[in-house]
PDBML (XML) file of the C-alpha atoms, coordinates in Angstrom:
<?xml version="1.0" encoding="UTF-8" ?>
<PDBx:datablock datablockName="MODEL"
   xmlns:PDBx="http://pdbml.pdb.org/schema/pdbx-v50.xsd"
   xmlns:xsi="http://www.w3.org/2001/XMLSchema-instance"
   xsi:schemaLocation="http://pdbml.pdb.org/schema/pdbx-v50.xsd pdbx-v50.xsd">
   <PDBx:atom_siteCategory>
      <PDBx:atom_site id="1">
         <PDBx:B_iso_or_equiv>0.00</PDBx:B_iso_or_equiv>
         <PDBx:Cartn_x>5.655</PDBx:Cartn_x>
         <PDBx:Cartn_y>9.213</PDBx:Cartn_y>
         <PDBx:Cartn_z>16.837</PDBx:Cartn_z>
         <PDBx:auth_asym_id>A</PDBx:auth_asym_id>
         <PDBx:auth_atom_id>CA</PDBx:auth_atom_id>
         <PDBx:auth_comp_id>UNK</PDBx:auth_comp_id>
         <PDBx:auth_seq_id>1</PDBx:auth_seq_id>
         <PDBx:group_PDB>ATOM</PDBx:group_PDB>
         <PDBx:label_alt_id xsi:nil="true" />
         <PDBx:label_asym_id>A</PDBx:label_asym_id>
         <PDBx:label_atom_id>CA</PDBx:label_atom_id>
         <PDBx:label_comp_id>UNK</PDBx:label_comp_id>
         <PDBx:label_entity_id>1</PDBx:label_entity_id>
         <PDBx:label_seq_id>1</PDBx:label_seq_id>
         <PDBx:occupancy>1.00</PDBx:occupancy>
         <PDBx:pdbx_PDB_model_num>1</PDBx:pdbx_PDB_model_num>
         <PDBx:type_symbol>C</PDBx:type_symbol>
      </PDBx:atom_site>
      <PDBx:atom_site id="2">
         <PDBx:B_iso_or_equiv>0.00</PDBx:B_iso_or_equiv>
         <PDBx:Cartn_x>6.144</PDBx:Cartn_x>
         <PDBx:Cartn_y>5.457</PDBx:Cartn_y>
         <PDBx:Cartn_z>17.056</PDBx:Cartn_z>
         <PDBx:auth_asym_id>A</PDBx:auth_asym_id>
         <PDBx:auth_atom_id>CA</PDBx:auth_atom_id>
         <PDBx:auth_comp_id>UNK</PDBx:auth_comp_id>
         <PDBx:auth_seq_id>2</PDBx:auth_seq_id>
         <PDBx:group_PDB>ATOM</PDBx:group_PDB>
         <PDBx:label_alt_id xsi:nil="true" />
         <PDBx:label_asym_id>A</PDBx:label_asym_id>
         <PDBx:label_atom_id>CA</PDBx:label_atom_id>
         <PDBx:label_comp_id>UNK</PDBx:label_comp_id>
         <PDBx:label_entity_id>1</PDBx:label_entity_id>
         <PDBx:label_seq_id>2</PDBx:label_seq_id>
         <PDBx:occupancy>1.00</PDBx:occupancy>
         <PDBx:pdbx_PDB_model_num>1</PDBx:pdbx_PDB_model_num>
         <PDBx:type_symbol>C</PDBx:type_symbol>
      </PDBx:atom_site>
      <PDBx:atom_site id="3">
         <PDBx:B_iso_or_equiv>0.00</PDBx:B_iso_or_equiv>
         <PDBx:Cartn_x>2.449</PDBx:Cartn_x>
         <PDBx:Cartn_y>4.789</PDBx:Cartn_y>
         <PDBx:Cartn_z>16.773</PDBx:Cartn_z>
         <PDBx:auth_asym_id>A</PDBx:auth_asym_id>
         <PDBx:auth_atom_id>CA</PDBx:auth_atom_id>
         <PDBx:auth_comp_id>UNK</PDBx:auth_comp_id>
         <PDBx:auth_seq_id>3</PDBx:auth_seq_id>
         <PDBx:group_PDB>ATOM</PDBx:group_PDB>
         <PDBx:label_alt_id xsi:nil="true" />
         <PDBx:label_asym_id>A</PDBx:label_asym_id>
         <PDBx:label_atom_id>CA</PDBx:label_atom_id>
         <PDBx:label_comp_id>UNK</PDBx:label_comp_id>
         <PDBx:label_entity_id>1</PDBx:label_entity_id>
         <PDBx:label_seq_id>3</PDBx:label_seq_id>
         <PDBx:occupancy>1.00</PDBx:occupancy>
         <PDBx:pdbx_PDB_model_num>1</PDBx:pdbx_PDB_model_num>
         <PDBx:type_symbol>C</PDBx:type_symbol>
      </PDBx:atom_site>
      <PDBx:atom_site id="4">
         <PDBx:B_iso_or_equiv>0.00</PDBx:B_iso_or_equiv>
         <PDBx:Cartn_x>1.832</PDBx:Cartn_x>
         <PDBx:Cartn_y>1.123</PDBx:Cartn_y>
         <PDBx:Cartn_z>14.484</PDBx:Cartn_z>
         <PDBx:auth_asym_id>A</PDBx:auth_asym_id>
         <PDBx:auth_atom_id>CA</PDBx:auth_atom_id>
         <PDBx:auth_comp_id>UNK</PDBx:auth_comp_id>
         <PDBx:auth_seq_id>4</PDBx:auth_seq_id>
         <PDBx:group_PDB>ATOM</PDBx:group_PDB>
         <PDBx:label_alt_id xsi:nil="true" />
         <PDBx:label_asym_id>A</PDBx:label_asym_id>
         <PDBx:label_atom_id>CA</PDBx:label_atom_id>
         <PDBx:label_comp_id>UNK</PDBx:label_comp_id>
         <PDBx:label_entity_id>1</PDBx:label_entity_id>
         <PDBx:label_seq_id>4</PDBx:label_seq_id>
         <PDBx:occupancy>1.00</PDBx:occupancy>
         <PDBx:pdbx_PDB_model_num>1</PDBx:pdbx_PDB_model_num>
         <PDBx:type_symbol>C</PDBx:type_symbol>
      </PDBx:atom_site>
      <PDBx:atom_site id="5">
         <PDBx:B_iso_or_equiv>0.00</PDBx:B_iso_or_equiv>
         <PDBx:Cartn_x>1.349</PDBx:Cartn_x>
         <PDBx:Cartn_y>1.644</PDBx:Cartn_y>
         <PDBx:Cartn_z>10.771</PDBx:Cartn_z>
         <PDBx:auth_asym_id>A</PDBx:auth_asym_id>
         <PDBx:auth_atom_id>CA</PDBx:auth_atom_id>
         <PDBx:auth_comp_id>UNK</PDBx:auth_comp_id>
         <PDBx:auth_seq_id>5</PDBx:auth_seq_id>
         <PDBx:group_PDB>ATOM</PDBx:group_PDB>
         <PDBx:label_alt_id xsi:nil="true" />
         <PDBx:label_asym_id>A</PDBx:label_asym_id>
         <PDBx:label_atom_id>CA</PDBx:label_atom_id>
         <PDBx:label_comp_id>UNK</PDBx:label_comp_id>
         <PDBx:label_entity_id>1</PDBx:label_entity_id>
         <PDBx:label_seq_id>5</PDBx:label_seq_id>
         <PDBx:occupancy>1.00</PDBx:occupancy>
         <PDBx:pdbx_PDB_model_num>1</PDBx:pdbx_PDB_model_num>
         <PDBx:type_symbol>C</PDBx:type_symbol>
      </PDBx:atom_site>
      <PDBx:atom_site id="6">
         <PDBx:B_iso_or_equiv>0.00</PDBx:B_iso_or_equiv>
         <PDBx:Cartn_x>-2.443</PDBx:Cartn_x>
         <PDBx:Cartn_y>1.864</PDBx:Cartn_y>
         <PDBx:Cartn_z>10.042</PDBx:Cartn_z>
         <PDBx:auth_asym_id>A</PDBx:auth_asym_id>
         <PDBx:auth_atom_id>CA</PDBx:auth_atom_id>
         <PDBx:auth_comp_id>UNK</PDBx:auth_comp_id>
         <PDBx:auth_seq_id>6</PDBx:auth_seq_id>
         <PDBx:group_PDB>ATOM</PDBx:group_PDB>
         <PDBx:label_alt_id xsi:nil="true" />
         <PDBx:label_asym_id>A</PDBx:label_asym_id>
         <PDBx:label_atom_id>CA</PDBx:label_atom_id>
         <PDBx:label_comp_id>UNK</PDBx:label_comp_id>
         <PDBx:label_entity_id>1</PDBx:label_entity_id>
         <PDBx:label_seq_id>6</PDBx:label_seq_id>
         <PDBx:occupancy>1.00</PDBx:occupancy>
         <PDBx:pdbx_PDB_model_num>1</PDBx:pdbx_PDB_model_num>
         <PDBx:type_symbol>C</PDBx:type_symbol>
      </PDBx:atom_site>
      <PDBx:atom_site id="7">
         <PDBx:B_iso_or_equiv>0.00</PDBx:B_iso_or_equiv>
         <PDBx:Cartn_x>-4.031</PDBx:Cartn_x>
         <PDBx:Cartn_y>-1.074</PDBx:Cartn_y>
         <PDBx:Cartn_z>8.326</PDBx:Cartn_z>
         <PDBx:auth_asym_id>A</PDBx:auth_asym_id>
         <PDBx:auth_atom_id>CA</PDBx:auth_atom_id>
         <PDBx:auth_comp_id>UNK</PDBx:auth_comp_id>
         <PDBx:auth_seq_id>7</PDBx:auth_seq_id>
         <PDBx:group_PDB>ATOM</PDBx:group_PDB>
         <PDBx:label_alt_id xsi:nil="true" />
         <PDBx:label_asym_id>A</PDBx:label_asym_id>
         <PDBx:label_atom_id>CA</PDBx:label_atom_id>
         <PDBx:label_comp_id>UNK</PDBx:label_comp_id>
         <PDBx:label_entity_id>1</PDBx:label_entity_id>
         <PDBx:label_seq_id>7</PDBx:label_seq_id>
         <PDBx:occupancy>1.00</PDBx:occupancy>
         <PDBx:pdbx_PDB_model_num>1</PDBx:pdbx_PDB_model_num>
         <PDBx:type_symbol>C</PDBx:type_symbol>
      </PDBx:atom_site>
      <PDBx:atom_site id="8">
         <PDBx:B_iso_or_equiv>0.00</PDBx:B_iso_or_equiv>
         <PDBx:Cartn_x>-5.401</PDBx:Cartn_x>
         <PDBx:Cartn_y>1.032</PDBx:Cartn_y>
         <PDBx:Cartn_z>5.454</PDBx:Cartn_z>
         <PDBx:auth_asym_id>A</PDBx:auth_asym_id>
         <PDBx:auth_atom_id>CA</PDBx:auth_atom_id>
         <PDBx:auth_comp_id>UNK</PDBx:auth_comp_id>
         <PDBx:auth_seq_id>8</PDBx:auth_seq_id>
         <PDBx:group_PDB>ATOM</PDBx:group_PDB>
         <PDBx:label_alt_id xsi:nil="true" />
         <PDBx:label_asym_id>A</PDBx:label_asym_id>
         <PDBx:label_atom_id>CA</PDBx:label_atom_id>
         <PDBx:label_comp_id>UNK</PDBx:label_comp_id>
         <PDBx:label_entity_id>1</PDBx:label_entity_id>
         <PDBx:label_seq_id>8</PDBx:label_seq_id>
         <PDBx:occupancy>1.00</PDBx:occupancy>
         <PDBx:pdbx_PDB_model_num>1</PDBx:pdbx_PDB_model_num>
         <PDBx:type_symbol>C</PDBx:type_symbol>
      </PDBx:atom_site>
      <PDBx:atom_site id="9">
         <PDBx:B_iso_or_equiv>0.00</PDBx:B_iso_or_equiv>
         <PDBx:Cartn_x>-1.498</PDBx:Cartn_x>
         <PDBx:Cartn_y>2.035</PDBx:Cartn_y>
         <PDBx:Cartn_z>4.166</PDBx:Cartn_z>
         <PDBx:auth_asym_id>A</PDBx:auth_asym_id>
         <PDBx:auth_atom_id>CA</PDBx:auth_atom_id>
         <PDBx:auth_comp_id>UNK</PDBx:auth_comp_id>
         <PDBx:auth_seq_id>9</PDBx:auth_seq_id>
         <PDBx:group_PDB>ATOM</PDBx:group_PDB>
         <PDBx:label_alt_id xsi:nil="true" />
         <PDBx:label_asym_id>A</PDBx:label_asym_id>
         <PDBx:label_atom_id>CA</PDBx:label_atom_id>
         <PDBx:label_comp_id>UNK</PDBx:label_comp_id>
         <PDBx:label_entity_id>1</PDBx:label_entity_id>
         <PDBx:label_seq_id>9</PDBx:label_seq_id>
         <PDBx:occupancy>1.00</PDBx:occupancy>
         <PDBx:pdbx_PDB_model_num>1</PDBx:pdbx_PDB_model_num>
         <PDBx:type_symbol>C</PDBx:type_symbol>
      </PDBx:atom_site>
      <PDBx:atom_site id="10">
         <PDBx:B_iso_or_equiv>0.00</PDBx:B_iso_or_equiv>
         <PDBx:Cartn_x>-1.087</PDBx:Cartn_x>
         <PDBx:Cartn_y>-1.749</PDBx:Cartn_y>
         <PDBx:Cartn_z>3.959</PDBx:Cartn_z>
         <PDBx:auth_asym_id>A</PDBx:auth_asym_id>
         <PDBx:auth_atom_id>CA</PDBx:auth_atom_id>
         <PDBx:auth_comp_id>UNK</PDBx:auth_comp_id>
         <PDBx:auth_seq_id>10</PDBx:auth_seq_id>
         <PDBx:group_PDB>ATOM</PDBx:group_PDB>
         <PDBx:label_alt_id xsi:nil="true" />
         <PDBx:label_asym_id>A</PDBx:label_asym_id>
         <PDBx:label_atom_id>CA</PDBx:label_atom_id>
         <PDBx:label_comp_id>UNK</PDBx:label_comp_id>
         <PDBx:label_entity_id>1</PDBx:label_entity_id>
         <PDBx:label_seq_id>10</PDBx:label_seq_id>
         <PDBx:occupancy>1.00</PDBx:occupancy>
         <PDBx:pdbx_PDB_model_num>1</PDBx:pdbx_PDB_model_num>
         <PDBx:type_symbol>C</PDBx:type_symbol>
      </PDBx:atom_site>
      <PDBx:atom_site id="11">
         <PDBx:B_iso_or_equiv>0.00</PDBx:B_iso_or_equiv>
         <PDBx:Cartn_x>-4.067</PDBx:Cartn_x>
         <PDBx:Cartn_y>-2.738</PDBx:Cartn_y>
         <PDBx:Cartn_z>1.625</PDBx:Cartn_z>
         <PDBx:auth_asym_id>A</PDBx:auth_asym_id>
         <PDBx:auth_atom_id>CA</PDBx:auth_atom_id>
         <PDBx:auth_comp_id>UNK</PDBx:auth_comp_id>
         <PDBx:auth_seq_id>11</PDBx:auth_seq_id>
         <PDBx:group_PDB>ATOM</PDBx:group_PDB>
         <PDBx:label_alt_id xsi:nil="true" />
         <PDBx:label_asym_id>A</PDBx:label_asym_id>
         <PDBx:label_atom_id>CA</PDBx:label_atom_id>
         <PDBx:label_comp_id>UNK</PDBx:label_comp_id>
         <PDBx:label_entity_id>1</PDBx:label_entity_id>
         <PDBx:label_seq_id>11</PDBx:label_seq_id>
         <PDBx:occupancy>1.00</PDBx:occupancy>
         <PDBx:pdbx_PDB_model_num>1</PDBx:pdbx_PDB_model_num>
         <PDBx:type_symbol>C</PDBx:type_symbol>
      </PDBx:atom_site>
      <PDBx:atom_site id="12">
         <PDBx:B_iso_or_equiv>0.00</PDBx:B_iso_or_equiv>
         <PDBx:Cartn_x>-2.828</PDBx:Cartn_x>
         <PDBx:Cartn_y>1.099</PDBx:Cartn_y>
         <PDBx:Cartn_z>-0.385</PDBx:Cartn_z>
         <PDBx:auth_asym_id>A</PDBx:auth_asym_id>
         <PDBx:auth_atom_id>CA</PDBx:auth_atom_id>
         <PDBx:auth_comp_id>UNK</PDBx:auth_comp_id>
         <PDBx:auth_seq_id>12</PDBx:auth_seq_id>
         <PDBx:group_PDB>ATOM</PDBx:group_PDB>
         <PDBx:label_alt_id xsi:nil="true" />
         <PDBx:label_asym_id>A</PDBx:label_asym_id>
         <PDBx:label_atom_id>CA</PDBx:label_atom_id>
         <PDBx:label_comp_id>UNK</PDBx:label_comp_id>
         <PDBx:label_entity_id>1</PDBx:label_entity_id>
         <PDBx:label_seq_id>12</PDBx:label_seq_id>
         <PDBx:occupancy>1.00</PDBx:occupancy>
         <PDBx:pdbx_PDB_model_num>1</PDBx:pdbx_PDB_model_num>
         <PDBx:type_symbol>C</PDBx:type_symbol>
      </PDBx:atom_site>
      <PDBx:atom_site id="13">
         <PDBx:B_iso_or_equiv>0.00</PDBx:B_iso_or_equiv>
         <PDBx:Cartn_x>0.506</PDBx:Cartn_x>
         <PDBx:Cartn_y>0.023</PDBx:Cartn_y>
         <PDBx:Cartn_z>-0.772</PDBx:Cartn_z>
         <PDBx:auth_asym_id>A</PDBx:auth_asym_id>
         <PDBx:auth_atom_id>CA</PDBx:auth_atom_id>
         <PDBx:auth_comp_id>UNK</PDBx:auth_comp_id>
         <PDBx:auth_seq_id>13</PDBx:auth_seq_id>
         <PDBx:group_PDB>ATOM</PDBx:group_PDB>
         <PDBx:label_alt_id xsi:nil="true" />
         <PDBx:label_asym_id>A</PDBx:label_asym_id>
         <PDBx:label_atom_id>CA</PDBx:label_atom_id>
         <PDBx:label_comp_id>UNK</PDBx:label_comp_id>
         <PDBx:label_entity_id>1</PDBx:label_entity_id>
         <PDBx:label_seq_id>13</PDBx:label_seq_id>
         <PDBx:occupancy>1.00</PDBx:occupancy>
         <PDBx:pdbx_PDB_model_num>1</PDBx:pdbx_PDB_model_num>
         <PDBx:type_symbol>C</PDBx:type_symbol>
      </PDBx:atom_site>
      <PDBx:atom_site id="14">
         <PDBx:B_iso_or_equiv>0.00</PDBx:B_iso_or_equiv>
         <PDBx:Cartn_x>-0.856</PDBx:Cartn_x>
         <PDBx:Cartn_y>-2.970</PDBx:Cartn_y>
         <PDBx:Cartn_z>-2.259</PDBx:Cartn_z>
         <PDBx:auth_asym_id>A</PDBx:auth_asym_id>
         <PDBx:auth_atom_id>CA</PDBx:auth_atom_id>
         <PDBx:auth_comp_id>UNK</PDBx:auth_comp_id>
         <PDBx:auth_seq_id>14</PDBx:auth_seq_id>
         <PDBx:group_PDB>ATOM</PDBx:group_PDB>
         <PDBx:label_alt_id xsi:nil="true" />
         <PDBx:label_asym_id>A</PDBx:label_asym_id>
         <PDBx:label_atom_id>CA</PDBx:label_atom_id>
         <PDBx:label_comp_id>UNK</PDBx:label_comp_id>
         <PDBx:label_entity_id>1</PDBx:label_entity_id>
         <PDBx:label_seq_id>14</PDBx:label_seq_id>
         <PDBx:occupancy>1.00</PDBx:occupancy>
         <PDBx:pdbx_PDB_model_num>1</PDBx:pdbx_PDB_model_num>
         <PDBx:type_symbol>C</PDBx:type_symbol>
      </PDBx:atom_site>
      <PDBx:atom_site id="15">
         <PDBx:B_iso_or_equiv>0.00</PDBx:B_iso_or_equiv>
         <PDBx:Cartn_x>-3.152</PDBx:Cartn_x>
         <PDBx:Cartn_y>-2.091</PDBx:Cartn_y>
         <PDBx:Cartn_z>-4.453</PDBx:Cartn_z>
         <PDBx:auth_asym_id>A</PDBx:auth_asym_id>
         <PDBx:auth_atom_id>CA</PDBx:auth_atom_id>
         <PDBx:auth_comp_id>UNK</PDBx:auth_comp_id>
         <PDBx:auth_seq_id>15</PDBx:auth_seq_id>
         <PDBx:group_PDB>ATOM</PDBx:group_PDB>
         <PDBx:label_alt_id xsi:nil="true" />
         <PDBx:label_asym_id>A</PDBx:label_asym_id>
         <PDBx:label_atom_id>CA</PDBx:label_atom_id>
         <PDBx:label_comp_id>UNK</PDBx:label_comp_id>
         <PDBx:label_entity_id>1</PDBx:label_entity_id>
         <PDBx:label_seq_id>15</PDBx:label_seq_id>
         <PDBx:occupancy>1.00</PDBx:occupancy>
         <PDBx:pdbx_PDB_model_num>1</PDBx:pdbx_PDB_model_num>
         <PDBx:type_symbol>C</PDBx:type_symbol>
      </PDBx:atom_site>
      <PDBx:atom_site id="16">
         <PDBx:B_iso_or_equiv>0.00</PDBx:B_iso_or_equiv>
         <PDBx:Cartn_x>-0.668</PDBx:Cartn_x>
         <PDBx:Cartn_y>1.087</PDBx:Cartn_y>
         <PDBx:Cartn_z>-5.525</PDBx:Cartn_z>
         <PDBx:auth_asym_id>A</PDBx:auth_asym_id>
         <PDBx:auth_atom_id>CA</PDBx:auth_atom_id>
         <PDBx:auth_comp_id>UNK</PDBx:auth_comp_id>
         <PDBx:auth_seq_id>16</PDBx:auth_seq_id>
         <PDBx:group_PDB>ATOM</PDBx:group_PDB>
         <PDBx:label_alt_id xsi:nil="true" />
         <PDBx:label_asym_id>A</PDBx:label_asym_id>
         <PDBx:label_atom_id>CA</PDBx:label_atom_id>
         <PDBx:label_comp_id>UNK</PDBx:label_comp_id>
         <PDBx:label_entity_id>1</PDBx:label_entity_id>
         <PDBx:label_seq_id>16</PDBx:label_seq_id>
         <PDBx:occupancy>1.00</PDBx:occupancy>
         <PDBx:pdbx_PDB_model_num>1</PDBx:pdbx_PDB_model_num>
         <PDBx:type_symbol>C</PDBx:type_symbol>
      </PDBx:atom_site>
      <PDBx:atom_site id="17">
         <PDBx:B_iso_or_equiv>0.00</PDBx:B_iso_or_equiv>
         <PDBx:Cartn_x>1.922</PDBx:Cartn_x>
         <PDBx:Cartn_y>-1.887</PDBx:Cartn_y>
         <PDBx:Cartn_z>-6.603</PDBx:Cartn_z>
         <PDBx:auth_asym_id>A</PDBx:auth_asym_id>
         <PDBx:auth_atom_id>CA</PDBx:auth_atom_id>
         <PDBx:auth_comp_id>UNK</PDBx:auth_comp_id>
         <PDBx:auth_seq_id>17</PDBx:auth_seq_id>
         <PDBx:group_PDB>ATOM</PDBx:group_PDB>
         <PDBx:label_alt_id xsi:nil="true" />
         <PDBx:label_asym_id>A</PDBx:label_asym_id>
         <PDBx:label_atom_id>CA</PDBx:label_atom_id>
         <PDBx:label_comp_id>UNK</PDBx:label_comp_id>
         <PDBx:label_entity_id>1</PDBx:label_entity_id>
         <PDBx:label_seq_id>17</PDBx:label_seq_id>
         <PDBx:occupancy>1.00</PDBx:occupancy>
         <PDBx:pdbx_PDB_model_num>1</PDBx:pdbx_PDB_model_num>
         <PDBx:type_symbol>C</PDBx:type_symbol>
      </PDBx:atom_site>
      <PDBx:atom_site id="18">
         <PDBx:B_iso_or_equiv>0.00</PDBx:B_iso_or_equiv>
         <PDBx:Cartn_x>-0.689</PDBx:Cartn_x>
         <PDBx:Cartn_y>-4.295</PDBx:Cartn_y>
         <PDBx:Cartn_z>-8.345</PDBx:Cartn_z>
         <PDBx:auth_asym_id>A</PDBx:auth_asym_id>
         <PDBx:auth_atom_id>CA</PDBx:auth_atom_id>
         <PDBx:auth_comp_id>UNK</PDBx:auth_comp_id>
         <PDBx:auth_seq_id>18</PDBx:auth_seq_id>
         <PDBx:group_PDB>ATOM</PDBx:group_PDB>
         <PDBx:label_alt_id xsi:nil="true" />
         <PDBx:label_asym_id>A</PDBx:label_asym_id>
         <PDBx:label_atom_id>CA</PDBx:label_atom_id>
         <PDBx:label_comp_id>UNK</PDBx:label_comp_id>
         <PDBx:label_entity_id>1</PDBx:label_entity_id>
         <PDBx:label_seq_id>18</PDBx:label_seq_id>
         <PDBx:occupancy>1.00</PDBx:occupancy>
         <PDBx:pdbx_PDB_model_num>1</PDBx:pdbx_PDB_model_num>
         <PDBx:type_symbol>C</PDBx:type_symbol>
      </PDBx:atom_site>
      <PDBx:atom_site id="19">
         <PDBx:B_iso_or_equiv>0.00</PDBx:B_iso_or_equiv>
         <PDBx:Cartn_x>-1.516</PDBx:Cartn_x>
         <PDBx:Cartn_y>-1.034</PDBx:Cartn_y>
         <PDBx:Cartn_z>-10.614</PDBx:Cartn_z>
         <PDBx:auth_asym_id>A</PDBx:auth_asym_id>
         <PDBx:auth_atom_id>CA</PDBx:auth_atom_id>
         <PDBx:auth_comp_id>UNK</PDBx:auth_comp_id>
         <PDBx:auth_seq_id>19</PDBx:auth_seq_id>
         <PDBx:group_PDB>ATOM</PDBx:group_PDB>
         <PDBx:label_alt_id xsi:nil="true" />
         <PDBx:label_asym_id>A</PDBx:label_asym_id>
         <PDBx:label_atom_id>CA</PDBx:label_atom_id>
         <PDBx:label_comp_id>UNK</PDBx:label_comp_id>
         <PDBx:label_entity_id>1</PDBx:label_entity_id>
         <PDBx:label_seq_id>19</PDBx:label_seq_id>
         <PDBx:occupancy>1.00</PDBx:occupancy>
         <PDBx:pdbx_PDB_model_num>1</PDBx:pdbx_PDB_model_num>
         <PDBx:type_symbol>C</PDBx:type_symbol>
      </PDBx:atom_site>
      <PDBx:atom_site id="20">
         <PDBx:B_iso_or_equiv>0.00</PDBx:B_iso_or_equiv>
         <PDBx:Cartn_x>2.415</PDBx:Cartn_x>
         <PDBx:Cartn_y>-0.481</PDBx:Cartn_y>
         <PDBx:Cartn_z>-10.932</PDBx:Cartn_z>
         <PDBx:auth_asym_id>A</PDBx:auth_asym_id>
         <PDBx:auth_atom_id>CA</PDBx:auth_atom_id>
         <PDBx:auth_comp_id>UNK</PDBx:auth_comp_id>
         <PDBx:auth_seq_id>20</PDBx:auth_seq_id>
         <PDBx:group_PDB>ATOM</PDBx:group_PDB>
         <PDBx:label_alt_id xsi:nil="true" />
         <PDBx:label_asym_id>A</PDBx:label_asym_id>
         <PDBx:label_atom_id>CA</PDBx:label_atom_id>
         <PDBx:label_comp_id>UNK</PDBx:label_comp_id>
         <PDBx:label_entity_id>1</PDBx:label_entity_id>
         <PDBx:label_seq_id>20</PDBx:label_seq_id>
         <PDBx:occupancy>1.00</PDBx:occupancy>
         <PDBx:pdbx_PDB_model_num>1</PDBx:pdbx_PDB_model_num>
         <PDBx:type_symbol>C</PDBx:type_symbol>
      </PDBx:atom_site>
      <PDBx:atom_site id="21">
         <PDBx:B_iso_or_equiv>0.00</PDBx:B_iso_or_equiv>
         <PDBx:Cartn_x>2.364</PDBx:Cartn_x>
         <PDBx:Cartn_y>-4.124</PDBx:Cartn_y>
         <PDBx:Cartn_z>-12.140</PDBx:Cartn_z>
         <PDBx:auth_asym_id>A</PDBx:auth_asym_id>
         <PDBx:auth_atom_id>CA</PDBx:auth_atom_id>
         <PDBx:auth_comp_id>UNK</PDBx:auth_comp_id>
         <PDBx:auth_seq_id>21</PDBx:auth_seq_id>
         <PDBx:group_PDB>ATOM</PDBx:group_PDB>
         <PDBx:label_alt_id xsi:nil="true" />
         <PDBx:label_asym_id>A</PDBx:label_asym_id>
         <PDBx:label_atom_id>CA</PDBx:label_atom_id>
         <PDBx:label_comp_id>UNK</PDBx:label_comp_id>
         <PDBx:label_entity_id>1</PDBx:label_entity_id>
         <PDBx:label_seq_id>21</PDBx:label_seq_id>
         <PDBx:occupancy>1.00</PDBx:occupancy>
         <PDBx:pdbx_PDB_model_num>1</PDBx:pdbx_PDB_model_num>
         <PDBx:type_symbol>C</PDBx:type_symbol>
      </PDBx:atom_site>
      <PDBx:atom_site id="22">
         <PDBx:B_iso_or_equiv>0.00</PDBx:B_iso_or_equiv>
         <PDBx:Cartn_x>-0.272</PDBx:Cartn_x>
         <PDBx:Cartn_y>-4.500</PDBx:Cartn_y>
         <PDBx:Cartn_z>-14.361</PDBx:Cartn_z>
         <PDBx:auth_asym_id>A</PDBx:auth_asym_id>
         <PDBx:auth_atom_id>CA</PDBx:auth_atom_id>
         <PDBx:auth_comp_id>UNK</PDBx:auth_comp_id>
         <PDBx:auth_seq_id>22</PDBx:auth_seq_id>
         <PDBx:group_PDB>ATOM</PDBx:group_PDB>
         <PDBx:label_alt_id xsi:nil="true" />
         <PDBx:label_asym_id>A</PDBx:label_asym_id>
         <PDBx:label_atom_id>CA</PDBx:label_atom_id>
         <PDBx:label_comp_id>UNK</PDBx:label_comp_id>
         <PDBx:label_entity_id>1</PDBx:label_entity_id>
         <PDBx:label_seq_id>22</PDBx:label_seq_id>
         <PDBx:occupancy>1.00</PDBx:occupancy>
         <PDBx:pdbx_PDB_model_num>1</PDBx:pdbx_PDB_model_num>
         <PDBx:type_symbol>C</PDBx:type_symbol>
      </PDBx:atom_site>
      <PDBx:atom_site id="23">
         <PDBx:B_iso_or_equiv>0.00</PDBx:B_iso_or_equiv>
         <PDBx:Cartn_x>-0.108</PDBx:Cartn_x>
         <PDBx:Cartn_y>-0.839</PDBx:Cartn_y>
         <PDBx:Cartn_z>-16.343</PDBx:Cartn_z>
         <PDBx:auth_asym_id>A</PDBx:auth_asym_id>
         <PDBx:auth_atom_id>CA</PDBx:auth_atom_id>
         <PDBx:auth_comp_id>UNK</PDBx:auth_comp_id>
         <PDBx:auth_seq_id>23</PDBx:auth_seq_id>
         <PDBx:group_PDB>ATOM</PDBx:group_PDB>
         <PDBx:label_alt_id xsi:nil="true" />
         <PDBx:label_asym_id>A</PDBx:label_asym_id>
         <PDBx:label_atom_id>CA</PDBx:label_atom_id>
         <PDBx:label_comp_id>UNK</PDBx:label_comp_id>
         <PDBx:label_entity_id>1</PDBx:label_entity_id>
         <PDBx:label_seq_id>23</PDBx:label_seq_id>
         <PDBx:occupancy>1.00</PDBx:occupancy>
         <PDBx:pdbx_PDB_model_num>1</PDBx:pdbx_PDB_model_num>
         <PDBx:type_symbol>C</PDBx:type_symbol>
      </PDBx:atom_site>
      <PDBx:atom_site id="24">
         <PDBx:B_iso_or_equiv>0.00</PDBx:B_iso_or_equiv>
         <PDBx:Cartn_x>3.979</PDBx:Cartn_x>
         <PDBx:Cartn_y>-1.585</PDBx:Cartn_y>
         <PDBx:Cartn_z>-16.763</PDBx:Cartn_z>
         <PDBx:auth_asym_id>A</PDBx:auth_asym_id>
         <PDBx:auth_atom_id>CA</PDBx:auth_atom_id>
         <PDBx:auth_comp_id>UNK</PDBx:auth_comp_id>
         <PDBx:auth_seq_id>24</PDBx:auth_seq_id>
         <PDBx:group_PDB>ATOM</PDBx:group_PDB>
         <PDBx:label_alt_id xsi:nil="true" />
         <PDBx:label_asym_id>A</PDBx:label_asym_id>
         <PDBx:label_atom_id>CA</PDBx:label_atom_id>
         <PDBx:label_comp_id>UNK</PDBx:label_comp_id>
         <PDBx:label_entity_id>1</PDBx:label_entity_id>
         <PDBx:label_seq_id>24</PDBx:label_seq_id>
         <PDBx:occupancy>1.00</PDBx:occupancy>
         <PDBx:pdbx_PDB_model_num>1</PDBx:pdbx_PDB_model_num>
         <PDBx:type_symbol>C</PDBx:type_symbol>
      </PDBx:atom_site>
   </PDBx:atom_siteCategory>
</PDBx:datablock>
């Protein structure tokens, strides 16, 4: 349960805000 956060959900995350960013 307390395993580290995966690098993939940090490049997602990213990518999920830059397309928040740019279609707002």
């Amino acid at each position: 349960m307390l395993r580290a956060t995966p690098r993939w959900t940090r490049r997602l995350r990213r990518n999920l805000t830059a397309r928040a960013i740019a279609g707002s």
